[in-house]
C-alpha atoms as a PDB file:
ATOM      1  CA  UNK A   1     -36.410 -42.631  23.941  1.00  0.00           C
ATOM      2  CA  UNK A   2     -37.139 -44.588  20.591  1.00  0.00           C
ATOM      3  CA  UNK A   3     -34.650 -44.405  17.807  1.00  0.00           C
ATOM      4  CA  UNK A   4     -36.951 -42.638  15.444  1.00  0.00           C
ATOM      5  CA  UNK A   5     -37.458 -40.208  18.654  1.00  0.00           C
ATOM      6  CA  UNK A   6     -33.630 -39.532  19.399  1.00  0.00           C
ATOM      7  CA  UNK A   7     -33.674 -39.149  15.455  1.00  0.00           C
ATOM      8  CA  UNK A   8     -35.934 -36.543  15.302  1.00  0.00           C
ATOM      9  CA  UNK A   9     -33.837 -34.586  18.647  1.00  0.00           C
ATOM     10  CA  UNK A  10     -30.669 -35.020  16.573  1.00  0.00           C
ATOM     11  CA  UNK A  11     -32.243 -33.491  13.943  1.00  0.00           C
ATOM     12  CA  UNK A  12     -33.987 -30.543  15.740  1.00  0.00           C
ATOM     13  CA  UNK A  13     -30.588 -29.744  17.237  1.00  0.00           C
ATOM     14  CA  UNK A  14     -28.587 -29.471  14.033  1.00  0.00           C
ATOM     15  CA  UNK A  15     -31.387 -27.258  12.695  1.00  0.00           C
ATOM     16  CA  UNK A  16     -31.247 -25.125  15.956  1.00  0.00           C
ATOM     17  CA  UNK A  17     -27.452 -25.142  15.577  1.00  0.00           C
ATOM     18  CA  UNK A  18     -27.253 -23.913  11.700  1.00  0.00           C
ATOM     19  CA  UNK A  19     -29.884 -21.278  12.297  1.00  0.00           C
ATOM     20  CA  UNK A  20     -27.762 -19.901  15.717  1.00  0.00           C
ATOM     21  CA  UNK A  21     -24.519 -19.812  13.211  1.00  0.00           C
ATOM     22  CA  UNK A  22     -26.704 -18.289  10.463  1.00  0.00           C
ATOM     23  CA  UNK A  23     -28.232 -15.565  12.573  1.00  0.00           C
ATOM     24  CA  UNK A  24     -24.573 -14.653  13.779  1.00  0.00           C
ATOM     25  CA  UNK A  25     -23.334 -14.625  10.167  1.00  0.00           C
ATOM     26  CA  UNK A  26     -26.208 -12.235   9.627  1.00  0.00           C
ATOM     27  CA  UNK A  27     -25.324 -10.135  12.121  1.00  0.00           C
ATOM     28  CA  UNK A  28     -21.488  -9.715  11.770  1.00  0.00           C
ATOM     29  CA  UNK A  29     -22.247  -9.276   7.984  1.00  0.00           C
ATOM     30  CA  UNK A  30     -25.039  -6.317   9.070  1.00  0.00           C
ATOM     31  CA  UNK A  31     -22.060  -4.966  10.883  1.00  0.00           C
ATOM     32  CA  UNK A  32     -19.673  -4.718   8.266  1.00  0.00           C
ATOM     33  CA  UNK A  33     -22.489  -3.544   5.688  1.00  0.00           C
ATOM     34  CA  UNK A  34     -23.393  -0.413   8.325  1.00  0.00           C
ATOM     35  CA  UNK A  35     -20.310   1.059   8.239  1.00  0.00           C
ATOM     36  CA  UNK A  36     -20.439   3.700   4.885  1.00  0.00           C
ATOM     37  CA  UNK A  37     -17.119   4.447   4.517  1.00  0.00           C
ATOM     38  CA  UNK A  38     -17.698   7.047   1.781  1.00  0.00           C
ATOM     39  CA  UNK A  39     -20.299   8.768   3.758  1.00  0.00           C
ATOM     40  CA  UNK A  40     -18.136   9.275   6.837  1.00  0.00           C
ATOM     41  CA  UNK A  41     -15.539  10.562   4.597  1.00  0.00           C
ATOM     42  CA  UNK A  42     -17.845  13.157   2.798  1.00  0.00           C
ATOM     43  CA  UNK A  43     -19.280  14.099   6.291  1.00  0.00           C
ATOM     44  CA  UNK A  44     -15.786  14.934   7.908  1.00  0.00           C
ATOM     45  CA  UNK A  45     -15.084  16.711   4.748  1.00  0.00           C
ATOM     46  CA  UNK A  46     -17.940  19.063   4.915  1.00  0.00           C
ATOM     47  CA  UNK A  47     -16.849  19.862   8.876  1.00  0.00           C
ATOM     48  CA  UNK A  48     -13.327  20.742   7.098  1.00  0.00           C
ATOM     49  CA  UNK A  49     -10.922  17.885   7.575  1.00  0.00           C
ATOM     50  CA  UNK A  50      -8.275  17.549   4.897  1.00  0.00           C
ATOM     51  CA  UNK A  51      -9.212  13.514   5.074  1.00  0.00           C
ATOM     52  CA  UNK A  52      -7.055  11.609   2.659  1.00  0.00           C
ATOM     53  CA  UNK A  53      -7.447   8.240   1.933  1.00  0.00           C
ATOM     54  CA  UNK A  54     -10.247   6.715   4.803  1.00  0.00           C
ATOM     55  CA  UNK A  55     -10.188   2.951   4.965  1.00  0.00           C
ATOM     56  CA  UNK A  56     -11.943   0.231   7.340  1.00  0.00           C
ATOM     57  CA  UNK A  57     -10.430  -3.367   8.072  1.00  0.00           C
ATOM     58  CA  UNK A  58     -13.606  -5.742   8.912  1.00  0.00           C
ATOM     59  CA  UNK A  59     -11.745  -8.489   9.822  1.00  0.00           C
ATOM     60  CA  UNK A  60      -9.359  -6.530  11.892  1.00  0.00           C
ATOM     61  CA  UNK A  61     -12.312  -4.175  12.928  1.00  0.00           C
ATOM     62  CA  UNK A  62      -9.924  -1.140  12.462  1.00  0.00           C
ATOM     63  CA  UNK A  63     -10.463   1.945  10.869  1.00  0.00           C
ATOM     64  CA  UNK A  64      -7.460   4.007   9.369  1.00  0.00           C
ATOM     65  CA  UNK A  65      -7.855   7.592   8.281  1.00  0.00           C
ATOM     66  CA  UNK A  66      -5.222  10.083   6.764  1.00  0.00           C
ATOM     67  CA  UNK A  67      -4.899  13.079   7.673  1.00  0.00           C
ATOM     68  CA  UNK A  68      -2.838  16.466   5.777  1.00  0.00           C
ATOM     69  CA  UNK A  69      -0.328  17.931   7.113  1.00  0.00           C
ATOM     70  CA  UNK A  70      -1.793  21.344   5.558  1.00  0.00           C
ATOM     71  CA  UNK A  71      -4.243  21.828   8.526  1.00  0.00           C
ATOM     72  CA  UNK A  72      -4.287  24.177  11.550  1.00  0.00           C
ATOM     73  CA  UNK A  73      -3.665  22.482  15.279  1.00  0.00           C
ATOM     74  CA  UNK A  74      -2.908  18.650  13.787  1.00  0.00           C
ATOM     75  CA  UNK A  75      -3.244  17.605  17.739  1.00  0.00           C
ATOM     76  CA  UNK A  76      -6.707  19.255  18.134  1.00  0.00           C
ATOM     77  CA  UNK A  77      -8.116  17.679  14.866  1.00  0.00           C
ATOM     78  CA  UNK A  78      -6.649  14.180  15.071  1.00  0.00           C
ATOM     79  CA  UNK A  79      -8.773  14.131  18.271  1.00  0.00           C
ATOM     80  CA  UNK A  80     -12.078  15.942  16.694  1.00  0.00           C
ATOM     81  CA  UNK A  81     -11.851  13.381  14.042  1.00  0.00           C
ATOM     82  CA  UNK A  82     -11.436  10.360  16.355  1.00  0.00           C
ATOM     83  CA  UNK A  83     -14.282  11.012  18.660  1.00  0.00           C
ATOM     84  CA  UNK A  84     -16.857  12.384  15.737  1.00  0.00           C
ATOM     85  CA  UNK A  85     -16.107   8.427  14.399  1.00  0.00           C
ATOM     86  CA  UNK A  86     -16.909   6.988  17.742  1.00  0.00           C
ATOM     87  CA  UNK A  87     -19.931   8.943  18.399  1.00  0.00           C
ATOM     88  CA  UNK A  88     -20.943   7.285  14.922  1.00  0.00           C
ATOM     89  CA  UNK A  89     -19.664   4.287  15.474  1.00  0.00           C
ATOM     90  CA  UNK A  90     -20.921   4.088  19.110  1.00  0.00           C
ATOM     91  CA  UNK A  91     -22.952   0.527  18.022  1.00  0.00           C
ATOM     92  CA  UNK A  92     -19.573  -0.672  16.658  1.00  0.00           C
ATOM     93  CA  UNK A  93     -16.290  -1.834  18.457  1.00  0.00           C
ATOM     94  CA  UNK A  94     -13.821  -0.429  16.065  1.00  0.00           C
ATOM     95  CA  UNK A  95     -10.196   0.831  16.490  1.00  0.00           C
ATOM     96  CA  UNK A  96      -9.254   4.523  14.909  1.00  0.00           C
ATOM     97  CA  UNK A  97      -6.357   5.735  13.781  1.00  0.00           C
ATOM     98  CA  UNK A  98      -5.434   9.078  12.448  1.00  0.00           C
ATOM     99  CA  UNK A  99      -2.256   9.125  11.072  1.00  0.00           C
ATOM    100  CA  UNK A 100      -0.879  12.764   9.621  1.00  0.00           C
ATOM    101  CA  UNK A 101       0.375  12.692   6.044  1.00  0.00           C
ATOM    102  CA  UNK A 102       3.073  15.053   4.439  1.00  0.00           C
ATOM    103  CA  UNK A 103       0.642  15.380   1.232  1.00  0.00           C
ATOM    104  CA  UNK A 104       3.402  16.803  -1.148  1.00  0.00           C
ATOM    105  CA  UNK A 105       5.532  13.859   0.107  1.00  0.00           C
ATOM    106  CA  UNK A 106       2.813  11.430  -0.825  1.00  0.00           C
ATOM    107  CA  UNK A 107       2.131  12.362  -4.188  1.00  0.00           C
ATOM    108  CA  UNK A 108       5.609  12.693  -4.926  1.00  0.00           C
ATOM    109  CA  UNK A 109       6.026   9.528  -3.894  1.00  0.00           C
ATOM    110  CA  UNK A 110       2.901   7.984  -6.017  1.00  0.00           C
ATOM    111  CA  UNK A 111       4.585   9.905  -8.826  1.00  0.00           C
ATOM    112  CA  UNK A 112       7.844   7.892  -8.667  1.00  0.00           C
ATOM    113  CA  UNK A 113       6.101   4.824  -8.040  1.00  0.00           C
ATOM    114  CA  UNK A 114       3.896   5.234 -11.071  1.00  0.00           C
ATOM    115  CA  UNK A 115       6.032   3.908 -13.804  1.00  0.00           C
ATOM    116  CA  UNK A 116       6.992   0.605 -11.779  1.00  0.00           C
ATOM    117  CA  UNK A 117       3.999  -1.367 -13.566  1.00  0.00           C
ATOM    118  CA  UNK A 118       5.703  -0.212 -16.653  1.00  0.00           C
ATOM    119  CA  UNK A 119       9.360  -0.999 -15.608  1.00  0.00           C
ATOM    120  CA  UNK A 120       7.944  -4.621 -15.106  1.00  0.00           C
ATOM    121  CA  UNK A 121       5.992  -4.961 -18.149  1.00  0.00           C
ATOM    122  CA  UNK A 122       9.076  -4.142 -19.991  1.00  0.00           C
ATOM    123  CA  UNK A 123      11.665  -5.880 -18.507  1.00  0.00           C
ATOM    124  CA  UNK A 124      10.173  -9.281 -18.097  1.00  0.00           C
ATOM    125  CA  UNK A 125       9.831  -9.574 -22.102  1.00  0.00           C
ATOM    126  CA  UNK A 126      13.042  -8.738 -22.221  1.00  0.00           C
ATOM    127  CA  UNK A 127      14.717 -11.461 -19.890  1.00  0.00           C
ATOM    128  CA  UNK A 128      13.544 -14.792 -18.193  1.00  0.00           C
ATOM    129  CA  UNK A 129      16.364 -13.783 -15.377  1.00  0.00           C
ATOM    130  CA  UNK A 130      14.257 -10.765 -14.287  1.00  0.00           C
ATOM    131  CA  UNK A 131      12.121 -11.622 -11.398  1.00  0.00           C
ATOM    132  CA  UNK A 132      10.808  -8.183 -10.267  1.00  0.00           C
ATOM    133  CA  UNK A 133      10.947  -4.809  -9.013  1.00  0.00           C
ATOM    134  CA  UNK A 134      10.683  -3.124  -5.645  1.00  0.00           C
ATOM    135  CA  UNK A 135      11.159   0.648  -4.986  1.00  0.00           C
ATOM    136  CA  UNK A 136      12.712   2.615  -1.685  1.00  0.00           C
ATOM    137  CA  UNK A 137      12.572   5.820  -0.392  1.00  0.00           C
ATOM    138  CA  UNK A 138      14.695   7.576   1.884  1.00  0.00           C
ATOM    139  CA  UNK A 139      15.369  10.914   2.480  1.00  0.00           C
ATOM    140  CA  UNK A 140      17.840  12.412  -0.394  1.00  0.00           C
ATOM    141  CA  UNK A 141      17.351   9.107  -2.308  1.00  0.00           C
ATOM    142  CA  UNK A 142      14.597   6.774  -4.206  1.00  0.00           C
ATOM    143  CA  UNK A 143      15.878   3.434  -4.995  1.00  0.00           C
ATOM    144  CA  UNK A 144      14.632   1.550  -8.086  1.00  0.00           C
ATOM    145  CA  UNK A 145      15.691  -2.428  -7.324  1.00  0.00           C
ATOM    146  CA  UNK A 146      15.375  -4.967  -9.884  1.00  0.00           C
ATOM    147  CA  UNK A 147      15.761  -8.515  -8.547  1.00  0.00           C
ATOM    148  CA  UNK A 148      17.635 -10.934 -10.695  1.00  0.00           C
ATOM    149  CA  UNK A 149      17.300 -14.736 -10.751  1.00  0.00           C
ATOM    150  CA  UNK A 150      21.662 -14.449 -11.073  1.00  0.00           C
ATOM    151  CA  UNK A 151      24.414 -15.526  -8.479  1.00  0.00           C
ATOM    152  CA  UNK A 152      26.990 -13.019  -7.718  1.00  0.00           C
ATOM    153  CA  UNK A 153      29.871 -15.169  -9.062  1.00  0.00           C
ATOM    154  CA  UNK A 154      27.587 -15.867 -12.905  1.00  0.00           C
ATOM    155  CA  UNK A 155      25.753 -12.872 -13.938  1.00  0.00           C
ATOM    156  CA  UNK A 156      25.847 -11.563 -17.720  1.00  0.00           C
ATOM    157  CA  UNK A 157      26.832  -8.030 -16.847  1.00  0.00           C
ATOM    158  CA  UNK A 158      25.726  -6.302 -20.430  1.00  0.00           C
ATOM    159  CA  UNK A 159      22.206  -8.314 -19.952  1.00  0.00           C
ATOM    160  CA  UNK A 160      21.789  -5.493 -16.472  1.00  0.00           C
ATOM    161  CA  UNK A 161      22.987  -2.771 -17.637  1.00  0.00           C
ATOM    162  CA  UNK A 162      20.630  -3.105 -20.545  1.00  0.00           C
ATOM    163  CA  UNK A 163      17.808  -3.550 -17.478  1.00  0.00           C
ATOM    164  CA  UNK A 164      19.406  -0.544 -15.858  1.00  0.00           C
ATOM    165  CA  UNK A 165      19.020   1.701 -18.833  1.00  0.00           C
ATOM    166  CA  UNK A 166      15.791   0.376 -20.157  1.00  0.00           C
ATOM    167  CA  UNK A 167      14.738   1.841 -16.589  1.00  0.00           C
ATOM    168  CA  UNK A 168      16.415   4.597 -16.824  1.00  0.00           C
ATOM    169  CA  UNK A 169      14.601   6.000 -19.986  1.00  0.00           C
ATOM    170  CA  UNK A 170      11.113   5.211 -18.691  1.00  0.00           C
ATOM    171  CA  UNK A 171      11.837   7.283 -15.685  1.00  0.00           C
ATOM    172  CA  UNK A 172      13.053   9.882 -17.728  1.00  0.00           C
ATOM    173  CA  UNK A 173      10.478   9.832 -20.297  1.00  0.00           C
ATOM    174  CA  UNK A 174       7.967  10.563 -17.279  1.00  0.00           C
ATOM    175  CA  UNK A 175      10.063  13.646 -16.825  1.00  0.00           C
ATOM    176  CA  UNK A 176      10.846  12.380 -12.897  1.00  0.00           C
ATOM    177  CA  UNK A 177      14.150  13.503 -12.285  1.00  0.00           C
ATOM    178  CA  UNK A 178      12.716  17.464 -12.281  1.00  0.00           C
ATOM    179  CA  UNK A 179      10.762  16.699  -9.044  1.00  0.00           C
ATOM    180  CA  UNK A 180      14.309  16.187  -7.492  1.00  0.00           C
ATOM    181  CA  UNK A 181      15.496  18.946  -5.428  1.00  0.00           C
ATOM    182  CA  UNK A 182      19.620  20.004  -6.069  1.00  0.00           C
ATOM    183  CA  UNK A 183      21.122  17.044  -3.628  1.00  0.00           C
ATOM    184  CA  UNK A 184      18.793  14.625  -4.199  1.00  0.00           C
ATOM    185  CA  UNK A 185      19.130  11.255  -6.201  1.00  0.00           C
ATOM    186  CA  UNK A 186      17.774   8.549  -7.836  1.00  0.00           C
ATOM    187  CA  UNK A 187      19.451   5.271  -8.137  1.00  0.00           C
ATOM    188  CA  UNK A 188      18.780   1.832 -10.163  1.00  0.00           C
ATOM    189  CA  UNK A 189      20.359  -1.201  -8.593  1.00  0.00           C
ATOM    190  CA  UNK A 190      19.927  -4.894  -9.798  1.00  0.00           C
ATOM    191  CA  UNK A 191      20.184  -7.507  -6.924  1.00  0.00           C
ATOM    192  CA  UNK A 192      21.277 -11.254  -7.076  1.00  0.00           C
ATOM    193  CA  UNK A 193      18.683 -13.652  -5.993  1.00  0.00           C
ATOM    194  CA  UNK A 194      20.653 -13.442  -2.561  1.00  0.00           C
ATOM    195  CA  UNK A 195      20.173  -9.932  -2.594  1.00  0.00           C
ATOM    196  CA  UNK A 196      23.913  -8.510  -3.230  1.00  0.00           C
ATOM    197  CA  UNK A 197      24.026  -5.636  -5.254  1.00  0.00           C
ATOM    198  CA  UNK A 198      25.508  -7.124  -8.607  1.00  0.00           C
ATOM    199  CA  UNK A 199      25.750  -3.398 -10.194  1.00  0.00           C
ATOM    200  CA  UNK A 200      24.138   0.085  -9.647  1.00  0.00           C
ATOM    201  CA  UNK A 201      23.954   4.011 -10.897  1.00  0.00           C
ATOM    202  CA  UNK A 202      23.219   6.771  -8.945  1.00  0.00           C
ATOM    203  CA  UNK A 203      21.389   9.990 -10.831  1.00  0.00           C
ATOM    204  CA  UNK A 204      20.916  13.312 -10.067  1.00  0.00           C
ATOM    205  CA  UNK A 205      18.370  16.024 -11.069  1.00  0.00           C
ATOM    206  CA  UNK A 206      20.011  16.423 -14.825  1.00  0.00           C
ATOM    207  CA  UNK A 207      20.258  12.763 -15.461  1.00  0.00           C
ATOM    208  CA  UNK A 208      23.733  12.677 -14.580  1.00  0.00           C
ATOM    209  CA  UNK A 209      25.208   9.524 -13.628  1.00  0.00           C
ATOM    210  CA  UNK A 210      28.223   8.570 -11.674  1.00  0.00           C
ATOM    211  CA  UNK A 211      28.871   4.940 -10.100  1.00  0.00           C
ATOM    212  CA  UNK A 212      28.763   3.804  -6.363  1.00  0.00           C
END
């Protein structure tokens, strides 16, 4: 074989090569593009599921789909939901889950964390040692956190407690504290950038305050 020959085979098999990697692009793309979310969603809603938020993970090929609590026989639903996906899906390897929700939980929950954009905003134009928020919940408590830039041995206490009561009246301006039942709490707690709790104030369902 001639140089210009072995040329010309070096050059047919890259082409042959590109088109292969093209054509499977093609296809996993197809893949992802054939799964209609939305529609899958509207079509378990008209068979009356209580679907929640329905979401699909390409690259981990896994579908997630939340359920309410509010329904008759969870156990017999969870699996009526599964296997109408997988009889759609049947041309597609994809992992289900169903997880069951506690709705009233969840939108609490969204409710509490809906002023934390706010919080932010406000804070960092306030102070360059303000680094962010988080927020926890647990069962009789939600936990506002605001992480300092501070040690634990230099900290300019007035500077967070103005950070703690700036937060304070958002969440109280958003009327929050009423959604808390008789012993639950709220608390706001700034952190050292070690995360030790440099101060905090626990609140209950009248805005009253008392220290940890």
């Amino acid at each position: 074989m001639n140089k210009k020959q072995l040329f010309g085979f070096t050059a047919l098999s890259l082409l042959f090569i590109v088109g292969i990697i093209y054509l499977l692009s093609r296809l996993h793309q197809n893949e992802q593009e054939d799964i209609d979310v939305a529609k899958l969603s509207q079509e378990l809603d008209r068979k009356g599921y209580h679907i929640g938020v329905m979401s699909y993970s390409p690259k981990n090929k896994e579908m997630i789909v939340q359920l309410s609590n509010k329904g008759p026989n969870l156990s017999h639903t969870k699996e009526a939901i599964k296997n109408y996906i997988k009889n759609e899906l049947e041309d597609h390897n994809v992992s289900i889950q169903v997880k069951i929700i506690d709705v009233e939980q969840a939108e609490r929950e969204r409710k509490w964390m809906s002023v934390v954009s706010k919080i932010d905003k406000q804070l960092k134009r306030e102070s360059n040692k303000y680094i962010g928020i988080a927020i926890g919940f647990n069962p009789q408590s939600i936990t506002y956190i605001l992480k300092s830039s501070y040690s634990e041995s230099d900290f300019a206490e007035k500077e967070i407690k103005d950070w703690m009561e700036l937060t304070n009246n958002v969440i109280v301006s958003q009327n929050l504290p009423s959604l808390l039942k008789n012993d639950e709490t709220y608390e706001i707690e700034v952190i050292s950038k070690n995360k030790e709790v440099l101060q905090n104030k626990r609140y209950n369902h009248n805005v009253e305050s008392y220290d940890d």
